[in-house]
C-alpha atoms as a PDB file:
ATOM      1  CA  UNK A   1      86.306 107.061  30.435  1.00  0.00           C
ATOM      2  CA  UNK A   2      90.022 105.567  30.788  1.00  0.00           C
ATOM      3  CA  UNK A   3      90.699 102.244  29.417  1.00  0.00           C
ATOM      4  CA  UNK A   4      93.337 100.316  30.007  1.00  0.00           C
ATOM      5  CA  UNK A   5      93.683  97.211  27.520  1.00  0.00           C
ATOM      6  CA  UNK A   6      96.268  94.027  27.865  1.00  0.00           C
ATOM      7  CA  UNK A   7      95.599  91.503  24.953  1.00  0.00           C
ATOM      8  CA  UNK A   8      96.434  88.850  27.207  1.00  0.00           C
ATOM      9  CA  UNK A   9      94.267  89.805  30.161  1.00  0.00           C
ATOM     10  CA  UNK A  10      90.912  91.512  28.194  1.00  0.00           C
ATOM     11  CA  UNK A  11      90.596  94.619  28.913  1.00  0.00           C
ATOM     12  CA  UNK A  12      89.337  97.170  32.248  1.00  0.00           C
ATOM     13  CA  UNK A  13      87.525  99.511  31.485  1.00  0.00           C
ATOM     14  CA  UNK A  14      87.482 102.475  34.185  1.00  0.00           C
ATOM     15  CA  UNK A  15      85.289 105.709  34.342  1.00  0.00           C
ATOM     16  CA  UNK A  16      86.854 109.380  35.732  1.00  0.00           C
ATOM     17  CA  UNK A  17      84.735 108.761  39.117  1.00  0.00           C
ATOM     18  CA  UNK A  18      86.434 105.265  39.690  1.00  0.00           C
ATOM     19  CA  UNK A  19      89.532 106.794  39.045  1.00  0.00           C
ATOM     20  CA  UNK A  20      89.418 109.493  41.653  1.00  0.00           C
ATOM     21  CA  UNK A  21      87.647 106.498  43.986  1.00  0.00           C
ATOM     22  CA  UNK A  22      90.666 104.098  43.584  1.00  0.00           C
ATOM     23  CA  UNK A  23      93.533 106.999  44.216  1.00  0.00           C
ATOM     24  CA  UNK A  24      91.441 108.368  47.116  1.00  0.00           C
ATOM     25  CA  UNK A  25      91.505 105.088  48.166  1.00  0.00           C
ATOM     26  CA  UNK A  26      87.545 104.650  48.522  1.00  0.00           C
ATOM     27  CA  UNK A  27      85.661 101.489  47.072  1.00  0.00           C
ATOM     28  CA  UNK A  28      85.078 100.618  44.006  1.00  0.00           C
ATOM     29  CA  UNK A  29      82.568  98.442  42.137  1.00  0.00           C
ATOM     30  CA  UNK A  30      83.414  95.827  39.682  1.00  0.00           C
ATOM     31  CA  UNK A  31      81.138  94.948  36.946  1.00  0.00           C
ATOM     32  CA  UNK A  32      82.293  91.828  34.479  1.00  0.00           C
ATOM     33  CA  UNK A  33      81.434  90.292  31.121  1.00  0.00           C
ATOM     34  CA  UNK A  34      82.594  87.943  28.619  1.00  0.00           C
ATOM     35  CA  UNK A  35      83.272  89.146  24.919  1.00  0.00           C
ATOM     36  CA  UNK A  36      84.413  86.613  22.880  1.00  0.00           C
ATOM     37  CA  UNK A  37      87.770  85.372  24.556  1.00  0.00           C
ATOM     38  CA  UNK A  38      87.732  88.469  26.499  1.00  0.00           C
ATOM     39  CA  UNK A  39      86.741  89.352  29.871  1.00  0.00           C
ATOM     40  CA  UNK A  40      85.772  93.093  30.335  1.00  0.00           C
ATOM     41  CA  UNK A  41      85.684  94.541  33.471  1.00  0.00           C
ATOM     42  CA  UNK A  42      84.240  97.983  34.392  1.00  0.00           C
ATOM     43  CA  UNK A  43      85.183  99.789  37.216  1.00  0.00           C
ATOM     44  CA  UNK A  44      82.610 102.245  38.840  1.00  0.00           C
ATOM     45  CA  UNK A  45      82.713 104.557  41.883  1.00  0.00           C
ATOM     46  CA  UNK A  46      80.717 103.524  44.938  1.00  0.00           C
ATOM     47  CA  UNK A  47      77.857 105.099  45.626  1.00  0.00           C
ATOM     48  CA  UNK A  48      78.537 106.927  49.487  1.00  0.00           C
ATOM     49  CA  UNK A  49      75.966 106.076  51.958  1.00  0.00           C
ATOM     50  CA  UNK A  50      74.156 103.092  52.932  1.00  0.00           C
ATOM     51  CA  UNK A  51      74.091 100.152  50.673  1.00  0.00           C
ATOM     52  CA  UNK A  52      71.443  99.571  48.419  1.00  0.00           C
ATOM     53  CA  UNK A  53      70.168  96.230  50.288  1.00  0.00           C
ATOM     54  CA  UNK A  54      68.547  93.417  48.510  1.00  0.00           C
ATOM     55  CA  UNK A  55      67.109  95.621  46.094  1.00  0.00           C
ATOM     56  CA  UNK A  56      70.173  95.722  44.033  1.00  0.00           C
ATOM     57  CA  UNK A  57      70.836  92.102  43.852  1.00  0.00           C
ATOM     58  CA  UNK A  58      70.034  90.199  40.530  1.00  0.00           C
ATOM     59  CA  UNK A  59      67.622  87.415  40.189  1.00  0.00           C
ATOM     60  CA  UNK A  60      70.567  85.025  40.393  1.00  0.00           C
ATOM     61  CA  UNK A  61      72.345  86.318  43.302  1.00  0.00           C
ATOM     62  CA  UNK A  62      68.592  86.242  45.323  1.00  0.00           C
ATOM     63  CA  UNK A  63      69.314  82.605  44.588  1.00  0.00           C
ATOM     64  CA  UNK A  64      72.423  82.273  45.785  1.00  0.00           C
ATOM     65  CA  UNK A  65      71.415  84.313  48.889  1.00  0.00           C
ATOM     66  CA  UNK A  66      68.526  82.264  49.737  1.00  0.00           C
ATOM     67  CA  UNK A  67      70.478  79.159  49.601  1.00  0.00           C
ATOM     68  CA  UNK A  68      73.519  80.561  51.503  1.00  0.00           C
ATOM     69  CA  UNK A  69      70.744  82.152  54.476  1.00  0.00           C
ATOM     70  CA  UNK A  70      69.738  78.320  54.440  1.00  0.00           C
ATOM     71  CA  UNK A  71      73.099  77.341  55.778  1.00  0.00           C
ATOM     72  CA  UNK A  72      74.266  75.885  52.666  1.00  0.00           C
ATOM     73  CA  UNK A  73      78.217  75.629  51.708  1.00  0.00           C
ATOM     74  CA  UNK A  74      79.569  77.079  48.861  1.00  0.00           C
ATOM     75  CA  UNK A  75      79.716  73.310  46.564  1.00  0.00           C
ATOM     76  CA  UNK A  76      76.643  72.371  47.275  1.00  0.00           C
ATOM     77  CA  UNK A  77      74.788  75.968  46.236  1.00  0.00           C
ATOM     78  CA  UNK A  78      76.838  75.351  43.124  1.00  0.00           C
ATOM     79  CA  UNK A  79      75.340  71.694  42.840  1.00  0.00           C
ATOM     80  CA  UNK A  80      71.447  73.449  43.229  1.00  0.00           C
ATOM     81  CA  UNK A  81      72.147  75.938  40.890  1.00  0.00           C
ATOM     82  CA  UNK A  82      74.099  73.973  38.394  1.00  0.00           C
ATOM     83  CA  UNK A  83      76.431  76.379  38.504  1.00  0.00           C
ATOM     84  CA  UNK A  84      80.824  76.064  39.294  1.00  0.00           C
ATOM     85  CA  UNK A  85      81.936  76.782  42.728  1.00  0.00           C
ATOM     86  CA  UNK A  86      84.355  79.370  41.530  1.00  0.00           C
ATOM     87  CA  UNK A  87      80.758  81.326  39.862  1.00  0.00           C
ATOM     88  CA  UNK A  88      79.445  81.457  44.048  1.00  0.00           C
ATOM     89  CA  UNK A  89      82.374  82.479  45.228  1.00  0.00           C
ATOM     90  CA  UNK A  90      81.936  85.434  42.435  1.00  0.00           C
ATOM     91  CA  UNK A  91      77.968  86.362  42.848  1.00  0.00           C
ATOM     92  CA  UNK A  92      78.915  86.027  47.055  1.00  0.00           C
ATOM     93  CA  UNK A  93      81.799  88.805  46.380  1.00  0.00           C
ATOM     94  CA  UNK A  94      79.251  91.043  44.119  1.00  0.00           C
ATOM     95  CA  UNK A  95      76.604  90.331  47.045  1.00  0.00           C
ATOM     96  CA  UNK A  96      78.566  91.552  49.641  1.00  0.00           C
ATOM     97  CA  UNK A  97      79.979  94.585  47.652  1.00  0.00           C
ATOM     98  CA  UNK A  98      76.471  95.240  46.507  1.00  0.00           C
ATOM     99  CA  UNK A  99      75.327  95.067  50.856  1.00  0.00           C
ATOM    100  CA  UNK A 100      78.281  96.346  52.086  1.00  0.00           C
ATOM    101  CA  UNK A 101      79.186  93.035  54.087  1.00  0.00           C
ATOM    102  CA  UNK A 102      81.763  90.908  54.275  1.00  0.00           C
ATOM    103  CA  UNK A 103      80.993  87.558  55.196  1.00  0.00           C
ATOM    104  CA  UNK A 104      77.839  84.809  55.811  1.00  0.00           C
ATOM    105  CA  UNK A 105      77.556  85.850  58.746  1.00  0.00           C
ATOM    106  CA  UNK A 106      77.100  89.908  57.897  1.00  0.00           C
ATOM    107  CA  UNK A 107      74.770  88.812  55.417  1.00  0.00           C
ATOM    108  CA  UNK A 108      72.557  86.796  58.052  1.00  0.00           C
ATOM    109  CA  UNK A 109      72.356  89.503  60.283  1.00  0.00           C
ATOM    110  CA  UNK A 110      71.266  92.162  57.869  1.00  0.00           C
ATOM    111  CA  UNK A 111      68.765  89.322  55.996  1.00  0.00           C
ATOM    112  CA  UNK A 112      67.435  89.386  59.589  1.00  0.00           C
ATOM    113  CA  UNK A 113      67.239  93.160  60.273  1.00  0.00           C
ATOM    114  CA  UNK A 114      65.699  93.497  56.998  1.00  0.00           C
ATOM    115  CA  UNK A 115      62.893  90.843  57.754  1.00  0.00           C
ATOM    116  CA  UNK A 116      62.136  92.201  61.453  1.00  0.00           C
ATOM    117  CA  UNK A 117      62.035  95.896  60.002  1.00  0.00           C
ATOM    118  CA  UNK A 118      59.509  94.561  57.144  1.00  0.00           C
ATOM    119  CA  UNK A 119      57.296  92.703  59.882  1.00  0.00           C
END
């Protein structure tokens, strides 16, 4: 595992797999937590094939999803979920990593494909 640490940034931490990802130019996910004053960020290789679907999605970005498929905007998710707009704006970029989507729309149309294949 490579690490690559800038006191004044925290520190990103990157595993041989991501590394290979990012020069081959394939996706990469992003993981990050606070330690202390610093924000570590891991770097893993994506997983080739489908996406995971909803599966993968933590309790608190099922939240966020719910409210978003509702039509909600991004401030007024963060008012529900007493939460900052800037923390939204971070669980939406993990969601649609994590579905392989990339917008409210996307994420409608595979919440819908999901639900009609389940019925």
């Amino acid at each position: 595992m490579a690490t690559d640490r800038d006191e004044d940034q925290g520190e990103v931490v990157l595993d041989a797999a991501a590394l290979l990802a990012l020069a081959e130019g394939e996706r990469v996910v992003l993981h990050g937590t606070r330690a202390g004053r610093d924000l570590v960020i891991t770097v893993e290789a994506r997983e080739q094939g489908e996406p995971p679907g909803f599966a993968a999605l933590t309790p608190r970005e099922h939240e966020v999803t719910g409210l978003v498929l509702r039509g909600l905007p991004t401030k007024l998710v963060a008012r529900r979920l007493g939460i900052s707009p800037w923390t939204v704006t971070t669980h939406l970029r993990s969601i649609y990593d994590k579905l392989g989507v990339a917008s409210r729309a996307e994420l409608a149309a595979i919440a819908l494909r999901d639900a009609r294949a389940a019925s």
